[in-house]
Protein backbone atom coordinates (compact mmCIF):
# COMPACT_ATOMS: atom_id res chain seq x y z
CA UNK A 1 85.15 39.23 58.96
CA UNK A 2 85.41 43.03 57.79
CA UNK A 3 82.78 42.42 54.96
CA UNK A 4 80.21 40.22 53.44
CA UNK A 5 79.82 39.17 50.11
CA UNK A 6 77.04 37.23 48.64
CA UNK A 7 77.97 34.35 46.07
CA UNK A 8 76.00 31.93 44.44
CA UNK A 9 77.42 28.62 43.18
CA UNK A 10 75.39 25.34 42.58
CA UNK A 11 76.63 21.85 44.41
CA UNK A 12 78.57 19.89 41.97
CA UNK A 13 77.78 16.25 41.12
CA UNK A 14 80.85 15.10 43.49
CA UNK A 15 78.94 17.83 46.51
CA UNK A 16 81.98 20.24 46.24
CA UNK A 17 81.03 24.02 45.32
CA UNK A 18 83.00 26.10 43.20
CA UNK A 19 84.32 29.28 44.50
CA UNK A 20 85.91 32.54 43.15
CA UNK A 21 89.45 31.86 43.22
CA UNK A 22 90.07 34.95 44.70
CA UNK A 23 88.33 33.29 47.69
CA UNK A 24 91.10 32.86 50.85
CA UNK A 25 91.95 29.50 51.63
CA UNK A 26 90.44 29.13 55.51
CA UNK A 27 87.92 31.79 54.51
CA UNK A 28 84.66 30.65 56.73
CA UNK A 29 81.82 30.73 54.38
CA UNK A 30 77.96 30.14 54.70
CA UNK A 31 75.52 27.59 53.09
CA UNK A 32 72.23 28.45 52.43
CA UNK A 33 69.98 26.14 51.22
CA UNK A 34 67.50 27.95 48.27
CA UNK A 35 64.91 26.89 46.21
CA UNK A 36 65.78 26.09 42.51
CA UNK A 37 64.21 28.17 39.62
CA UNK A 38 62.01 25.19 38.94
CA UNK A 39 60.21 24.97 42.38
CA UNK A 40 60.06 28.99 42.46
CA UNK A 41 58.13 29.12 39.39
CA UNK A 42 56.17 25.52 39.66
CA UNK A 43 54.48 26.30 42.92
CA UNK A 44 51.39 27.72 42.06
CA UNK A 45 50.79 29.45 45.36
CA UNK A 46 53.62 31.70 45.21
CA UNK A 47 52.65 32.50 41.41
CA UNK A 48 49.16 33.43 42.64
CA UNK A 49 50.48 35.18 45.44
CA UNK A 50 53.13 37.28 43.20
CA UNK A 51 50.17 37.92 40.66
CA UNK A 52 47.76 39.20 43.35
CA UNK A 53 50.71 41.73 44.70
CA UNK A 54 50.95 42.61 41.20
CA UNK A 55 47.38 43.43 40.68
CA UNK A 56 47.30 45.33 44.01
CA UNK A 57 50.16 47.21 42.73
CA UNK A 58 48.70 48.50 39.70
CA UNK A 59 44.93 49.01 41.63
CA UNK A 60 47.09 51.52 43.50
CA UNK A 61 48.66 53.42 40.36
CA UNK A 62 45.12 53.66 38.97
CA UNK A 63 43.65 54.95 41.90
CA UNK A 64 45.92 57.98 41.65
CA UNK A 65 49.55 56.97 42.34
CA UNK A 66 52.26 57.87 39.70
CA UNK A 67 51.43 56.19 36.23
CA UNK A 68 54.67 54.45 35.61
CA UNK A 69 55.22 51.04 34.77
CA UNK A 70 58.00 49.23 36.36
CA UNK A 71 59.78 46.37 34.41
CA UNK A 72 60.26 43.18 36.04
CA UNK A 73 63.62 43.76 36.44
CA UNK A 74 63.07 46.69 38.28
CA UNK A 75 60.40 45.39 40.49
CA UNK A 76 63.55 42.44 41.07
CA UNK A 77 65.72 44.94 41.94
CA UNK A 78 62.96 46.48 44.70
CA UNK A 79 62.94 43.34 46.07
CA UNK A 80 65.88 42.56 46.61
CA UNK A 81 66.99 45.53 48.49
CA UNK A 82 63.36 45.30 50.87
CA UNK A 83 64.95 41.46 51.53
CA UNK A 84 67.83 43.20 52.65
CA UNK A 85 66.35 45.63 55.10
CA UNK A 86 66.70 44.15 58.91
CA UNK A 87 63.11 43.65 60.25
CA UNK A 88 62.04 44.59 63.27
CA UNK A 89 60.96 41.33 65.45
């Protein structure tokens, strides 16, 4: 494999996944089990947990960090690409 790409696609009713066409046939592929929106945003913990890094966050801009405010799809976009970084075991 020269290159990774990262696609999303939901398990049909039948269990097959729809994939770009483009896709080679024979082209090994990975399965990653996530989370559905639903249990993301239902499980209280991880709300509480997101709300207290958001509160630290903005704690830190008022004790003397840059005043900006970030939009949630920017703070989306920072995560992403920290998920991405390797991490050191």
């Amino acid at each position: 494999m020269k290159s990774s790409t990262t696609l999303y696609a939901t398990v049909e009713a039948d269990h097959t996944i729809k994939v770009p066409a483009d896709l080679p046939v024979g082209e090994r592929v990975m399965i990653v089990r996530m989370p559905s929106a639903a249990d993301l945003t239902g499980d209280a913990a991880r709300r509480a947990r997101f709300a207290a890094t958001r509160a630290a966050i903005a704690q830190a801009i008022a004790d003397g960090f840059p005043r900006t405010t970030s939009t949630d799809e920017e703070i989306v976009a920072l995560v992403k690409r920290a998920r991405r970084v390797p991490r050191n075991p």
